[in-house]
N, C-alpha and C. Protein backbone atom coordinates (compact mmCIF):
# COMPACT_ATOMS: atom_id res chain seq x y z
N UNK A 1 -15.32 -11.69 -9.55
CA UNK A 1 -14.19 -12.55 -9.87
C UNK A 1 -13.11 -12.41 -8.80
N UNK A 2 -12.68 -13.65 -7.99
CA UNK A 2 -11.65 -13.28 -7.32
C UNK A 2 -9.81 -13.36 -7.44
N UNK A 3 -9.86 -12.49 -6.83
CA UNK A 3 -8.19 -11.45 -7.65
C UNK A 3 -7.60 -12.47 -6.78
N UNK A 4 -6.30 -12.91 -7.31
CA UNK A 4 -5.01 -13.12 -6.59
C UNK A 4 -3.50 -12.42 -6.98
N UNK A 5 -3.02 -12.10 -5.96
CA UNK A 5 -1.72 -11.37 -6.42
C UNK A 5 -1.15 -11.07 -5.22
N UNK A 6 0.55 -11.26 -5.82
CA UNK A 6 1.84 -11.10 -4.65
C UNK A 6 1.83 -9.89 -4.70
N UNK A 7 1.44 -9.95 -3.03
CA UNK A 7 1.83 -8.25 -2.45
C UNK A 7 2.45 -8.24 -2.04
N UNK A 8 4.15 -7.85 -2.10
CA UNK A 8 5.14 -8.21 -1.28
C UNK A 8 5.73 -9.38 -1.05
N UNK A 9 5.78 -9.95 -0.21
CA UNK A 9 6.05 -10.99 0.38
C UNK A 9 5.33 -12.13 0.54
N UNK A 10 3.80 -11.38 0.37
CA UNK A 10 2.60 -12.42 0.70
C UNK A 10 1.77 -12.71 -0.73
N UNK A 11 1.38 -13.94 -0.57
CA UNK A 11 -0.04 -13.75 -1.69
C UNK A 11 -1.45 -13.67 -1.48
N UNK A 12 -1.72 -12.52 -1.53
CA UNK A 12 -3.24 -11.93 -1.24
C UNK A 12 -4.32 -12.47 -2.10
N UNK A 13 -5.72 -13.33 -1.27
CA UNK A 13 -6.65 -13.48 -2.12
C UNK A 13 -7.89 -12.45 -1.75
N UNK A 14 -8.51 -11.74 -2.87
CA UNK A 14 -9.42 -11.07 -2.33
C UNK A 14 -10.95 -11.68 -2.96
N UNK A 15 -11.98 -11.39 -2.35
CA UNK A 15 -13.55 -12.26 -3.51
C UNK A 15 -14.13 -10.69 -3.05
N UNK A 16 -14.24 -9.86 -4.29
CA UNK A 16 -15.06 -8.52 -4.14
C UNK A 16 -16.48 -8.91 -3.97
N UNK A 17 -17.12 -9.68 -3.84
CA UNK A 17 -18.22 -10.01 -3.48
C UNK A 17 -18.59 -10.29 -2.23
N UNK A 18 -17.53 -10.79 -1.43
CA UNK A 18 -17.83 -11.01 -0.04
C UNK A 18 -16.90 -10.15 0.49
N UNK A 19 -15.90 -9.11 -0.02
CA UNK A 19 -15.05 -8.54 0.56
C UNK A 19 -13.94 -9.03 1.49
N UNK A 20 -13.82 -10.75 1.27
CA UNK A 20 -13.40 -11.17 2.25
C UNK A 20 -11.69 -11.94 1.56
N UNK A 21 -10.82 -11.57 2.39
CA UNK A 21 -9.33 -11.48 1.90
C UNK A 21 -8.60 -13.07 2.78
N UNK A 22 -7.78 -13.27 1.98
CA UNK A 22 -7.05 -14.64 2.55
C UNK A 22 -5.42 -13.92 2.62
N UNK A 23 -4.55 -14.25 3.03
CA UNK A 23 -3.08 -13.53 2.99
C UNK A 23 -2.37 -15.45 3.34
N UNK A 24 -1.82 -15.29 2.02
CA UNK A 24 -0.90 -17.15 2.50
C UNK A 24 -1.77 -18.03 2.80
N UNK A 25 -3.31 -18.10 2.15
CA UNK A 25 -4.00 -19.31 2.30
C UNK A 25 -4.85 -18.95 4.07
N UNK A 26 -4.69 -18.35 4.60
CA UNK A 26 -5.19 -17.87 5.74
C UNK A 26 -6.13 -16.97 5.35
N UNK A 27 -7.22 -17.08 6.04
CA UNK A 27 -8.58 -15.73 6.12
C UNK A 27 -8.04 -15.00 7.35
N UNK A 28 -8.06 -13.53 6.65
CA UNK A 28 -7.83 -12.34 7.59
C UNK A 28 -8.95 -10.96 7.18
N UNK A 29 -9.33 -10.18 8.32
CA UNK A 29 -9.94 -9.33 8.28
C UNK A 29 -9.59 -8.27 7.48
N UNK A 30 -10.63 -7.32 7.16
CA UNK A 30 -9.98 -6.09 6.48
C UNK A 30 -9.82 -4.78 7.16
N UNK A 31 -9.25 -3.85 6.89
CA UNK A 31 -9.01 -2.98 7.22
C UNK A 31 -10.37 -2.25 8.20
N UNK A 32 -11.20 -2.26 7.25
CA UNK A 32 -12.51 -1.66 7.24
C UNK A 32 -13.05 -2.52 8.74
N UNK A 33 -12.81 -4.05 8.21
CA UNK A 33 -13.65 -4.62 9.51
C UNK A 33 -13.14 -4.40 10.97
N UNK A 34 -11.33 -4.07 11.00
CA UNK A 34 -10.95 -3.55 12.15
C UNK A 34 -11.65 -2.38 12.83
N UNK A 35 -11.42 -1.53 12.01
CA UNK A 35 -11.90 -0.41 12.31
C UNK A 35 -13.31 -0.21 13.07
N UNK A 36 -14.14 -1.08 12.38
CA UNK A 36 -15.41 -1.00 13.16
C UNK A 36 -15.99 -2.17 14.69
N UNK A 37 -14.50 -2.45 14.13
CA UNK A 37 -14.84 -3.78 15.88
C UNK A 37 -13.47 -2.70 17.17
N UNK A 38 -13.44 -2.15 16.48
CA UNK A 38 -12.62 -1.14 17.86
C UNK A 38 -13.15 0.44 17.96
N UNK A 39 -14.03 1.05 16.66
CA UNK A 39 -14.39 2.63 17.15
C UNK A 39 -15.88 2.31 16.86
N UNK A 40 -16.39 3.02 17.54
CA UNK A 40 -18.04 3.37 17.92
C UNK A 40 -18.46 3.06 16.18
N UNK A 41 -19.59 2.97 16.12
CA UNK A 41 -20.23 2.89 14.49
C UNK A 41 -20.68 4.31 13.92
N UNK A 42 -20.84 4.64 13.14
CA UNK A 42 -20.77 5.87 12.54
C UNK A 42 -22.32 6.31 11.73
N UNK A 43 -22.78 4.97 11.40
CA UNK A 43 -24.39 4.99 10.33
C UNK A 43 -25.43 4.22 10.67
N UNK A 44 -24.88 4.56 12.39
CA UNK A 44 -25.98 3.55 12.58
C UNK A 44 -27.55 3.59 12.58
N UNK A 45 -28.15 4.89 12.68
CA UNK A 45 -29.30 5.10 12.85
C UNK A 45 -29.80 5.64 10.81
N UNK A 46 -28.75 5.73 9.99
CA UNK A 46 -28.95 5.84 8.83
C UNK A 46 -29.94 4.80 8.01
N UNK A 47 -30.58 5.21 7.44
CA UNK A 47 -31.48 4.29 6.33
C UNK A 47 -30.72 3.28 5.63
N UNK A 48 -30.65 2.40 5.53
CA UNK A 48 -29.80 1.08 4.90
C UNK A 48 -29.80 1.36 3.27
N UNK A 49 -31.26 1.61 2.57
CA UNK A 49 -31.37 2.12 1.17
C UNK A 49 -30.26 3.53 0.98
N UNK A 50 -30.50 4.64 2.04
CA UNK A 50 -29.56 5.64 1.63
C UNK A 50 -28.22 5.36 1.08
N UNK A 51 -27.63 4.65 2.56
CA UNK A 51 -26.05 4.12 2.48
C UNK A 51 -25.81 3.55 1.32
N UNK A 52 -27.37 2.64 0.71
CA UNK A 52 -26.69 1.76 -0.76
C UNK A 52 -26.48 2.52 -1.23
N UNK A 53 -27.23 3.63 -1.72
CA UNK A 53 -27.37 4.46 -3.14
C UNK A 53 -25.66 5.33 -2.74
N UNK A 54 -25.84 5.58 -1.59
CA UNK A 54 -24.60 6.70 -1.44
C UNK A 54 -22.87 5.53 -1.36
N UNK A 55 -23.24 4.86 -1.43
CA UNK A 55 -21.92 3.54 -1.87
C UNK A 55 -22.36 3.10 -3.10
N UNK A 56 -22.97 3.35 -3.74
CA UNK A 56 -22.93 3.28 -4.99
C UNK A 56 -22.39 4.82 -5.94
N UNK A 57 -22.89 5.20 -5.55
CA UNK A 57 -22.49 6.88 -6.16
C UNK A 57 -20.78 6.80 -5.74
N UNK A 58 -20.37 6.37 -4.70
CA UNK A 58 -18.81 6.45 -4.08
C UNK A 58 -17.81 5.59 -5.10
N UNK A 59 -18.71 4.52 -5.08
CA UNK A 59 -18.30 3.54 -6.00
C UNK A 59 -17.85 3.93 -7.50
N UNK A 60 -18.87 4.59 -8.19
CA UNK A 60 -18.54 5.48 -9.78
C UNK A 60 -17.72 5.82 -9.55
N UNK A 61 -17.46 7.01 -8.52
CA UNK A 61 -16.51 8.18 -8.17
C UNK A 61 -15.16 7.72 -8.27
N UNK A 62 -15.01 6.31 -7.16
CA UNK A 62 -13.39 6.02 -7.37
C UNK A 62 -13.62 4.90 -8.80
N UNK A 63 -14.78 4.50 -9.16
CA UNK A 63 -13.79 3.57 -10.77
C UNK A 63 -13.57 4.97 -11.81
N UNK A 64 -13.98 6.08 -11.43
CA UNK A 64 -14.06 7.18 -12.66
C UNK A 64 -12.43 7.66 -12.64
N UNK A 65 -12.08 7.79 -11.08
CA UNK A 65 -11.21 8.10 -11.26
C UNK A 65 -9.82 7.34 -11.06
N UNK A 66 -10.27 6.22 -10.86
CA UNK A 66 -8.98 4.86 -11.18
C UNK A 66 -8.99 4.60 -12.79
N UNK A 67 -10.07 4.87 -13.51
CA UNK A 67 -9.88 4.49 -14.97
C UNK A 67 -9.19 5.81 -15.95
N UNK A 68 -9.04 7.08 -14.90
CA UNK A 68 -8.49 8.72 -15.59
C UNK A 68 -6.82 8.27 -14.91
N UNK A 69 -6.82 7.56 -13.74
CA UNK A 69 -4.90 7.71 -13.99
C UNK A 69 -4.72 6.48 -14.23
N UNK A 70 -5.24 5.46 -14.63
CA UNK A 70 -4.49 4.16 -14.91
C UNK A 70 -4.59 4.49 -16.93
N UNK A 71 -5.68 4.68 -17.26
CA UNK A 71 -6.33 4.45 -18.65
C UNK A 71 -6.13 6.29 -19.70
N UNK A 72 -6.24 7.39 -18.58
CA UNK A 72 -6.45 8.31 -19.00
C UNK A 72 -8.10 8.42 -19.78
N UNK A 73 -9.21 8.07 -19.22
CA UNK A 73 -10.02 7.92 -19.57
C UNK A 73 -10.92 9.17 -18.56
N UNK A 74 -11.87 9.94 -19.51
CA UNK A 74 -12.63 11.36 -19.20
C UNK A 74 -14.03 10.95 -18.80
N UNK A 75 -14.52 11.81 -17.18
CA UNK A 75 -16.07 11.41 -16.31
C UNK A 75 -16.64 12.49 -16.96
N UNK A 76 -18.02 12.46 -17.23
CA UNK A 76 -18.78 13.24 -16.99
C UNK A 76 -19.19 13.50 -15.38
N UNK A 77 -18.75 13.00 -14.70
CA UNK A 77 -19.58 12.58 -12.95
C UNK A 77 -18.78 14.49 -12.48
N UNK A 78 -19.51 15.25 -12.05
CA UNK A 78 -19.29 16.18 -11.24
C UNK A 78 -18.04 16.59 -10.28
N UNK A 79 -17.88 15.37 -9.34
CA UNK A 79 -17.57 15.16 -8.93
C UNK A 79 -16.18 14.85 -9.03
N UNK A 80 -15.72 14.39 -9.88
CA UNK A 80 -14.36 13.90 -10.63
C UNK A 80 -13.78 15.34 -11.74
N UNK A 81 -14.87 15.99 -11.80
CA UNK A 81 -14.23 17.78 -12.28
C UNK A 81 -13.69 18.40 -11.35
N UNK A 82 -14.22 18.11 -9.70
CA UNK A 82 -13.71 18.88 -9.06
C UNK A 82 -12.24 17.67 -8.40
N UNK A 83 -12.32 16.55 -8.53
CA UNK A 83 -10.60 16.09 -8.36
C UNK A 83 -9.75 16.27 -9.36
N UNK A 84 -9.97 16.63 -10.37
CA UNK A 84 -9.11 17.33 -11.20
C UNK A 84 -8.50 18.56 -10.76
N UNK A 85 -9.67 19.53 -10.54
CA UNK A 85 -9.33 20.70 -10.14
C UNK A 85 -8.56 20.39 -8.91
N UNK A 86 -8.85 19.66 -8.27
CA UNK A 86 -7.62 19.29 -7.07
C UNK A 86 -6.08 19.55 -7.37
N UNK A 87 -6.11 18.08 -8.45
CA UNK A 87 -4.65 17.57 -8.85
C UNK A 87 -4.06 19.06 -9.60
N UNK A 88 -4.76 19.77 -10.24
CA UNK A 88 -4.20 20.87 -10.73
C UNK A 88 -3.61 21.94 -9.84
N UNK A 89 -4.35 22.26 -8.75
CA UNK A 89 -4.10 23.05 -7.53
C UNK A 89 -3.14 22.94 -6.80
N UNK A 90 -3.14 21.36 -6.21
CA UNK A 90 -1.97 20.59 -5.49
C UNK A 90 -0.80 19.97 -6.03
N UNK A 91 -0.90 20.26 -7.46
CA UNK A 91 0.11 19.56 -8.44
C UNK A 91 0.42 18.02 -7.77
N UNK A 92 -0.35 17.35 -7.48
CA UNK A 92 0.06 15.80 -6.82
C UNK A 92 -0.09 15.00 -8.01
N UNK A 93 0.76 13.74 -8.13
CA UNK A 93 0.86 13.05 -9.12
C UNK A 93 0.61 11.45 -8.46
N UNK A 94 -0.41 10.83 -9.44
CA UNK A 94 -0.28 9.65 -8.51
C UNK A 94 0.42 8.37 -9.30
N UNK A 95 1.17 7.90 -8.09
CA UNK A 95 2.51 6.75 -8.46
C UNK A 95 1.78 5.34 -8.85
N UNK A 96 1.26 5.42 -7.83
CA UNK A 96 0.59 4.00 -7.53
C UNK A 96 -1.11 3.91 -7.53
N UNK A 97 -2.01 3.33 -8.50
CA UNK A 97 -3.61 3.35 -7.42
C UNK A 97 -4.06 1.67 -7.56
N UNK A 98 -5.05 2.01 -6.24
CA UNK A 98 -5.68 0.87 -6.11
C UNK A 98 -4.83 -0.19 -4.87
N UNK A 99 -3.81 0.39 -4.27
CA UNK A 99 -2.70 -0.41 -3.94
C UNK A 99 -2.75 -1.26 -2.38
N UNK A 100 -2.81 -2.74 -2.98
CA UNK A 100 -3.31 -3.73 -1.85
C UNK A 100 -2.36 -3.56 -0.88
N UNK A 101 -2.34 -3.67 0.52
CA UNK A 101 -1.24 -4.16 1.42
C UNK A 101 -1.64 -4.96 2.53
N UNK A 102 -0.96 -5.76 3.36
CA UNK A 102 -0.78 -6.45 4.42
C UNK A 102 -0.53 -5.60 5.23
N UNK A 103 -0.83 -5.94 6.64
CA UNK A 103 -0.65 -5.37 7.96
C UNK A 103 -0.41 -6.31 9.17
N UNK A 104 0.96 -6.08 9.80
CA UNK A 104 1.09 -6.94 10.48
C UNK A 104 0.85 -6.31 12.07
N UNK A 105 1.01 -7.29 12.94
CA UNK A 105 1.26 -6.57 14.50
C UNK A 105 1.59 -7.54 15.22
N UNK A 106 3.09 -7.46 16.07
CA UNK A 106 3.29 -8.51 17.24
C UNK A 106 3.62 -9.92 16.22
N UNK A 107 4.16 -9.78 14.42
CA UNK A 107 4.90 -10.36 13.86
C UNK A 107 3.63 -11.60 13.12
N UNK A 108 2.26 -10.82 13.36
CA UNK A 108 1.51 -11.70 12.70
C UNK A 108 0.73 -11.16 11.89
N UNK A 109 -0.22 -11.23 10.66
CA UNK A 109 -0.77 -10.70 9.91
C UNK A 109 -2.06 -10.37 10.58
N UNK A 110 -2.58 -9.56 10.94
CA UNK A 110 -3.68 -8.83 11.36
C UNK A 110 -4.91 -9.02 10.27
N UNK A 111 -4.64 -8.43 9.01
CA UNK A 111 -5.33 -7.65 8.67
C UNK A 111 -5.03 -7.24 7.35
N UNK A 112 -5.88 -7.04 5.76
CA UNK A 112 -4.95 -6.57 4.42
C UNK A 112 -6.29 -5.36 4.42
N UNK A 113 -5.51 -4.86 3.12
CA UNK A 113 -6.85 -3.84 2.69
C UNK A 113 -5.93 -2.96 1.62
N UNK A 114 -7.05 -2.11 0.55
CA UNK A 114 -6.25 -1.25 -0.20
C UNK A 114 -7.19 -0.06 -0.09
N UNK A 115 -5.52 0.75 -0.45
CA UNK A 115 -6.21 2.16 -0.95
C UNK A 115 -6.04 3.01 -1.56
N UNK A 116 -6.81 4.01 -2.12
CA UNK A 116 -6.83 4.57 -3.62
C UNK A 116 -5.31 4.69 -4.19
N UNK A 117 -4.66 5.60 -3.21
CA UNK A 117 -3.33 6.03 -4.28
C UNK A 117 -2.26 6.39 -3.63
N UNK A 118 -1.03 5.97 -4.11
CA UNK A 118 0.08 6.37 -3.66
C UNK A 118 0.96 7.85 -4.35
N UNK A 119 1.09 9.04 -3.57
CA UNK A 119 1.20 10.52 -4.66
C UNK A 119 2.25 10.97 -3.79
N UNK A 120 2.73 12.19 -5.10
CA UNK A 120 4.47 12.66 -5.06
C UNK A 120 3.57 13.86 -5.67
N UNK A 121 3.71 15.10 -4.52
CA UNK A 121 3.94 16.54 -5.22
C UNK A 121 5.07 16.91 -4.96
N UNK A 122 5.39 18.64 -5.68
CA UNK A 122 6.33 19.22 -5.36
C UNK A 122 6.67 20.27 -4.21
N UNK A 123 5.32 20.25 -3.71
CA UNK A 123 5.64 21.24 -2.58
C UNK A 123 5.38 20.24 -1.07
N UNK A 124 5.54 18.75 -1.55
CA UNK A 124 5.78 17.88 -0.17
C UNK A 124 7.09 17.00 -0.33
N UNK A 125 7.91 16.86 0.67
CA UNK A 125 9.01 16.20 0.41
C UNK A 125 8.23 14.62 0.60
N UNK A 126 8.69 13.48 -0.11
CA UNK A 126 8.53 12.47 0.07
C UNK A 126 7.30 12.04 -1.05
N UNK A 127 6.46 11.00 -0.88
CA UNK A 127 5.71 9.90 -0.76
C UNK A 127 4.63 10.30 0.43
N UNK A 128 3.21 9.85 -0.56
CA UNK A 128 2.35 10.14 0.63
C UNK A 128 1.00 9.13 0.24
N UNK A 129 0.03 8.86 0.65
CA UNK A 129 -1.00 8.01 0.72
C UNK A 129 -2.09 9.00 0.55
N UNK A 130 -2.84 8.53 -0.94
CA UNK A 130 -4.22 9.89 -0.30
C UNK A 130 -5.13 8.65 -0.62
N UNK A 131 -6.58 9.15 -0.26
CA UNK A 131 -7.61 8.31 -0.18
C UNK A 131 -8.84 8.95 0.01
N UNK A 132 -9.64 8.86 -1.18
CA UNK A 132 -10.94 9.44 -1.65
C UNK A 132 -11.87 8.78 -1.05
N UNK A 133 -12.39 10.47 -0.13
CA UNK A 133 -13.91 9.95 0.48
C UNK A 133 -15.18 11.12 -0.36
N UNK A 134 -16.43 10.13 -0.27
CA UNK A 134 -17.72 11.09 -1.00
C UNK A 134 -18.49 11.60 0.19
N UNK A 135 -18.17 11.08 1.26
CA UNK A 135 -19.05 11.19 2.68
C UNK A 135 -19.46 12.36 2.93
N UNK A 136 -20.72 12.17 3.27
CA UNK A 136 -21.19 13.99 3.39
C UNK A 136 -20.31 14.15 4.93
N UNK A 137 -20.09 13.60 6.00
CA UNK A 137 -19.47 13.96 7.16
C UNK A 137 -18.16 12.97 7.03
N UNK A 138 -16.89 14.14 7.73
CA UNK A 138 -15.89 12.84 7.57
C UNK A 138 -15.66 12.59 9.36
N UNK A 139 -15.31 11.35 9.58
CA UNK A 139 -15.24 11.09 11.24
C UNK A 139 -14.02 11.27 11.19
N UNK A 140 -13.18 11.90 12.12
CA UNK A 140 -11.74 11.84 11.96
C UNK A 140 -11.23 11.00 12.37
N UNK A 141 -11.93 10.48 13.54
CA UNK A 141 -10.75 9.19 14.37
C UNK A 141 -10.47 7.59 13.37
N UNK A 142 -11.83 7.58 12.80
CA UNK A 142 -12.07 6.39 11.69
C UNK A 142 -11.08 6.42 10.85
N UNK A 143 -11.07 8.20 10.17
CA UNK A 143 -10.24 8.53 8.93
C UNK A 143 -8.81 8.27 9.25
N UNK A 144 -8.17 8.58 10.25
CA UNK A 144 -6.74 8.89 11.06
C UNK A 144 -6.47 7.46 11.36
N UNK A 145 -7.24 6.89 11.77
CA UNK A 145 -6.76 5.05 11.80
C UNK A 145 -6.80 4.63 10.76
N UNK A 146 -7.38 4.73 9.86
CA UNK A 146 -7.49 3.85 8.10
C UNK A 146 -6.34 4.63 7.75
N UNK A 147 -5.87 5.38 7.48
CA UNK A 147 -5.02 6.13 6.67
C UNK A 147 -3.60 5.60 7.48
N UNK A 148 -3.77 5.70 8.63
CA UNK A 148 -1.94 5.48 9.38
C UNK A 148 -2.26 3.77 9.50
N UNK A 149 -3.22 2.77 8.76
CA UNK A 149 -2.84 1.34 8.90
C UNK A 149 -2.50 1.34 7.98
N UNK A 150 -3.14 2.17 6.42
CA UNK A 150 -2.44 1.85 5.45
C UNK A 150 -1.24 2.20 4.72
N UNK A 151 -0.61 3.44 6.08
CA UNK A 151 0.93 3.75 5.83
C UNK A 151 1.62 2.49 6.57
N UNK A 152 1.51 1.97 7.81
CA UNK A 152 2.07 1.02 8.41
C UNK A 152 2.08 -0.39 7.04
N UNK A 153 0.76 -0.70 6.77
CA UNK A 153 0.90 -1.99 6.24
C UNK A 153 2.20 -1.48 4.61
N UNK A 154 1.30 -0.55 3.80
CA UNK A 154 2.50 0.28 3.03
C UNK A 154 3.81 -0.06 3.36
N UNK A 155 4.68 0.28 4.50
CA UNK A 155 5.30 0.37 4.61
C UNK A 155 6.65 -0.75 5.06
N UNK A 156 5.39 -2.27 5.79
CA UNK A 156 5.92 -2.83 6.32
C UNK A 156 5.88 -4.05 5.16
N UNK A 157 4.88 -3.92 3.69
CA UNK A 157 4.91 -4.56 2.83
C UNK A 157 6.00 -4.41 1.69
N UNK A 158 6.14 -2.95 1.34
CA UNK A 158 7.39 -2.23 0.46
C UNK A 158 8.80 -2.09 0.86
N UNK A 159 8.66 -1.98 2.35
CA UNK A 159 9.91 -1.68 3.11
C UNK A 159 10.20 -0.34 2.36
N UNK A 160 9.03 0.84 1.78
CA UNK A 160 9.42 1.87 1.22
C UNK A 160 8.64 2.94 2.50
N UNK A 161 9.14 4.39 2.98
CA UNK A 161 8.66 5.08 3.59
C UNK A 161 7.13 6.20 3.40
N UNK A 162 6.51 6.03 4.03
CA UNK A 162 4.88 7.04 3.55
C UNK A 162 5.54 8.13 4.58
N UNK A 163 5.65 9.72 3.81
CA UNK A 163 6.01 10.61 4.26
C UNK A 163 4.84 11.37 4.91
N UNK A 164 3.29 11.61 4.11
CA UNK A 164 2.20 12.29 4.62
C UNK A 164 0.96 11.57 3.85
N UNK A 165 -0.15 11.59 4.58
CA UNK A 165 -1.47 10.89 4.75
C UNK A 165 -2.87 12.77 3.57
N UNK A 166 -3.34 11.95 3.30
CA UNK A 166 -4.21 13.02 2.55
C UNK A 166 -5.94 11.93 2.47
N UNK A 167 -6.62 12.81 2.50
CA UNK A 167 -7.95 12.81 2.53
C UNK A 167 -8.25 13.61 0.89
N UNK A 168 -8.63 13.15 0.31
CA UNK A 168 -9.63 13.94 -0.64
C UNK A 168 -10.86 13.93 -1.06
N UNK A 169 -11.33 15.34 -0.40
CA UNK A 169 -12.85 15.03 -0.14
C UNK A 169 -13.66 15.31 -0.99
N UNK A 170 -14.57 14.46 -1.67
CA UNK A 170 -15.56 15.28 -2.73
C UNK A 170 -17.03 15.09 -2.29
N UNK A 171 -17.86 16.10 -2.40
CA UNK A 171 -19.26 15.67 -2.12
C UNK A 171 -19.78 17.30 -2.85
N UNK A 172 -20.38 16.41 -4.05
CA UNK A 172 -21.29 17.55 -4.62
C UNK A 172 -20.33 18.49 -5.06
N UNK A 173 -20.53 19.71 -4.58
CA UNK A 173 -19.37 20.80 -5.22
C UNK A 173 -17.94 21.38 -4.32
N UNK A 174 -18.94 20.50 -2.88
CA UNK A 174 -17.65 20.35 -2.02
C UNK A 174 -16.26 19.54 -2.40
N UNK A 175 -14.95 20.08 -2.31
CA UNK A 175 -13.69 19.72 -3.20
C UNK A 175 -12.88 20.36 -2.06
N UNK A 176 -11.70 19.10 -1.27
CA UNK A 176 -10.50 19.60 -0.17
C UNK A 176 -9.89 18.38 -0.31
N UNK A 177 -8.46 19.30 0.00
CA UNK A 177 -7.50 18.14 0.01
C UNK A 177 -6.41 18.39 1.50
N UNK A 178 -6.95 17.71 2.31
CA UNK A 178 -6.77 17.52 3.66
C UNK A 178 -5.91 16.88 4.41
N UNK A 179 -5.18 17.31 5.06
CA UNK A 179 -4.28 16.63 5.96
C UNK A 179 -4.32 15.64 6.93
N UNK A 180 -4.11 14.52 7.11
CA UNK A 180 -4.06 13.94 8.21
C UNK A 180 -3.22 13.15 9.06
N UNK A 181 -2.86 13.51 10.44
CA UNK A 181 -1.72 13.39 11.14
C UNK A 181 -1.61 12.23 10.97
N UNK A 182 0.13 12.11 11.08
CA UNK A 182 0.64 10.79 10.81
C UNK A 182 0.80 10.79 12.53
N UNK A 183 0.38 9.22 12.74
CA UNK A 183 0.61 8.97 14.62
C UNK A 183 0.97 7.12 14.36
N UNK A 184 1.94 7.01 14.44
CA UNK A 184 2.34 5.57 15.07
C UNK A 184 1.83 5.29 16.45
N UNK A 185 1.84 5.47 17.24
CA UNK A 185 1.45 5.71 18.29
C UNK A 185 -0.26 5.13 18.48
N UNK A 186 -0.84 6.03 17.77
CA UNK A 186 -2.24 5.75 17.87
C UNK A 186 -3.06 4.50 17.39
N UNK A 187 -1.80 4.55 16.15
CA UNK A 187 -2.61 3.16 15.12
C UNK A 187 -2.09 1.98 16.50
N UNK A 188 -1.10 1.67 16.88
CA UNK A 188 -0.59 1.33 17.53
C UNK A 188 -1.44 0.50 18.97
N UNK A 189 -1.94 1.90 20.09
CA UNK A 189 -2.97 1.26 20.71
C UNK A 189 -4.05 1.02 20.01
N UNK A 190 -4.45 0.66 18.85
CA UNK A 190 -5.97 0.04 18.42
C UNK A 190 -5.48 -0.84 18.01
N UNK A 191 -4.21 -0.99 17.39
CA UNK A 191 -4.15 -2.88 17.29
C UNK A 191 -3.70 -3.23 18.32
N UNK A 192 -3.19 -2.74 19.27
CA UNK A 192 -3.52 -3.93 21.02
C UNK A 192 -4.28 -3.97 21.32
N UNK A 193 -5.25 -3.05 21.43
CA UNK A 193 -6.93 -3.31 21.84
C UNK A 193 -7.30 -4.30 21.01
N UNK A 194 -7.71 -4.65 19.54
CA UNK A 194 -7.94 -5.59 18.68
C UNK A 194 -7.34 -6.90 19.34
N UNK A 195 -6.19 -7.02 19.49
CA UNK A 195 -5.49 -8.38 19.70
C UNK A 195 -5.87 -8.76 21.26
N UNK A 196 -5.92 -7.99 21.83
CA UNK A 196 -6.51 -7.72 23.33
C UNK A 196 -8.00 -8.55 23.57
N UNK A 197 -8.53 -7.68 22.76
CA UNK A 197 -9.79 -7.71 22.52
C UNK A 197 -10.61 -9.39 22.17
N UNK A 198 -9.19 -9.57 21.21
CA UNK A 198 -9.70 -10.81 20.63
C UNK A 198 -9.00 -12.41 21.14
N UNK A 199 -7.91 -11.95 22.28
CA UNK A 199 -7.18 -12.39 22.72
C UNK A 199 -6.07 -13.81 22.10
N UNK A 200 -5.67 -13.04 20.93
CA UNK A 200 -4.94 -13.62 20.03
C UNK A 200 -3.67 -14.41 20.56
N UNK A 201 -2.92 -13.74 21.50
CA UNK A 201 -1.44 -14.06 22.26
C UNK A 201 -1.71 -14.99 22.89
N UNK A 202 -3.00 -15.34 23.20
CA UNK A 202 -3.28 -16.08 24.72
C UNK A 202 -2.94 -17.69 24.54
């Protein structure tokens, strides 16, 4: 079924079936699709059946645990015992989940995409972005660009500030809750390369 809703300023259409997003009646790419038309591919020599089953298993993981802070509703899934044990550890509370945004660059819409959750602990000053991966390997450069587009778009959609970026990793009995550098800078040269790339200005 496809979602519509004002994100900000804009009205976002998304069709979860084709994954494919409109922002103001315009088709724009997603987050995800940036990412892989500017850094090397990551699965590529992977079995196509694996990746389903293991995006499907990813898939449970975040509705298990979008339906425990929106609904307060209890997983049996493994996996979601040990993000508990997280939230208990890290005392993080989450504000916001599921949360769509726009991304602009050079005053034009690039690009939308969402992600899991917007969280407030007490031993971080601010507002921070975390975002649940099941991946048995995490790539960092992939992770560090998805996470600082979706503080930029966050930020440039709310006009509210993302103080720190978090990874939370689950796989199996593996359970971390991980840091990842905030760089303007970096997100920065990959959307000129993108626009570069695609020669949008021209």
């Amino acid at each position: 079924m496809i979602e519509t809703m004002q994100v900000g300023e804009h009205l976002v259409t998304f069709d979860p079936e084709t994954h494919a997003y409109e922002v103001d009646g315009k088709p724009v790419i997603s987050v995800t699709q940036l990412i892989k038309d500017v850094l090397p591919g990551t699965y590529k020599n992977v079995d196509p059946e694996i990746l389903k089953k293991a995006a499907q298993r990813g898939t449970e993981l975040h509705d298990a645990i979008e339906q425990f802070e929106v609904a307060g509703e209890m997983s049996e899934l493994l996996e979601f015992k040990y993000y508990r044990k997280l939230k208990r550890q890290h005392q993080f509370e989450v504000k916001k989940s599921e949360q769509m945004v726009v991304i602009k660059h050079q005053g034009i819409v690039l690009c939308a995409g969402r992600f899991d959750m917007v969280v407030e602990s007490p031993f971080i000053k601010g507002k921070g972005i975390a975002d649940v991966k099941r991946t048995a390997h995490i790539f960092q450069d992939h992770l560090k660009l998805q996470l600082n587009l979706y503080k930029l778009g966050y930020e440039q959609t709310f006009k509210e500030p993302i103080h720190y970026l978090k990874c939370i990793h689950l796989r199996n009995h593996h359970h971390d809750y991980l840091d990842v550098s905030v760089d303007s800078k970096f997100v920065k040269h990959y959307l000129d390369m993108y626009v570069d790339k695609h020669e949008l200005f021209v």
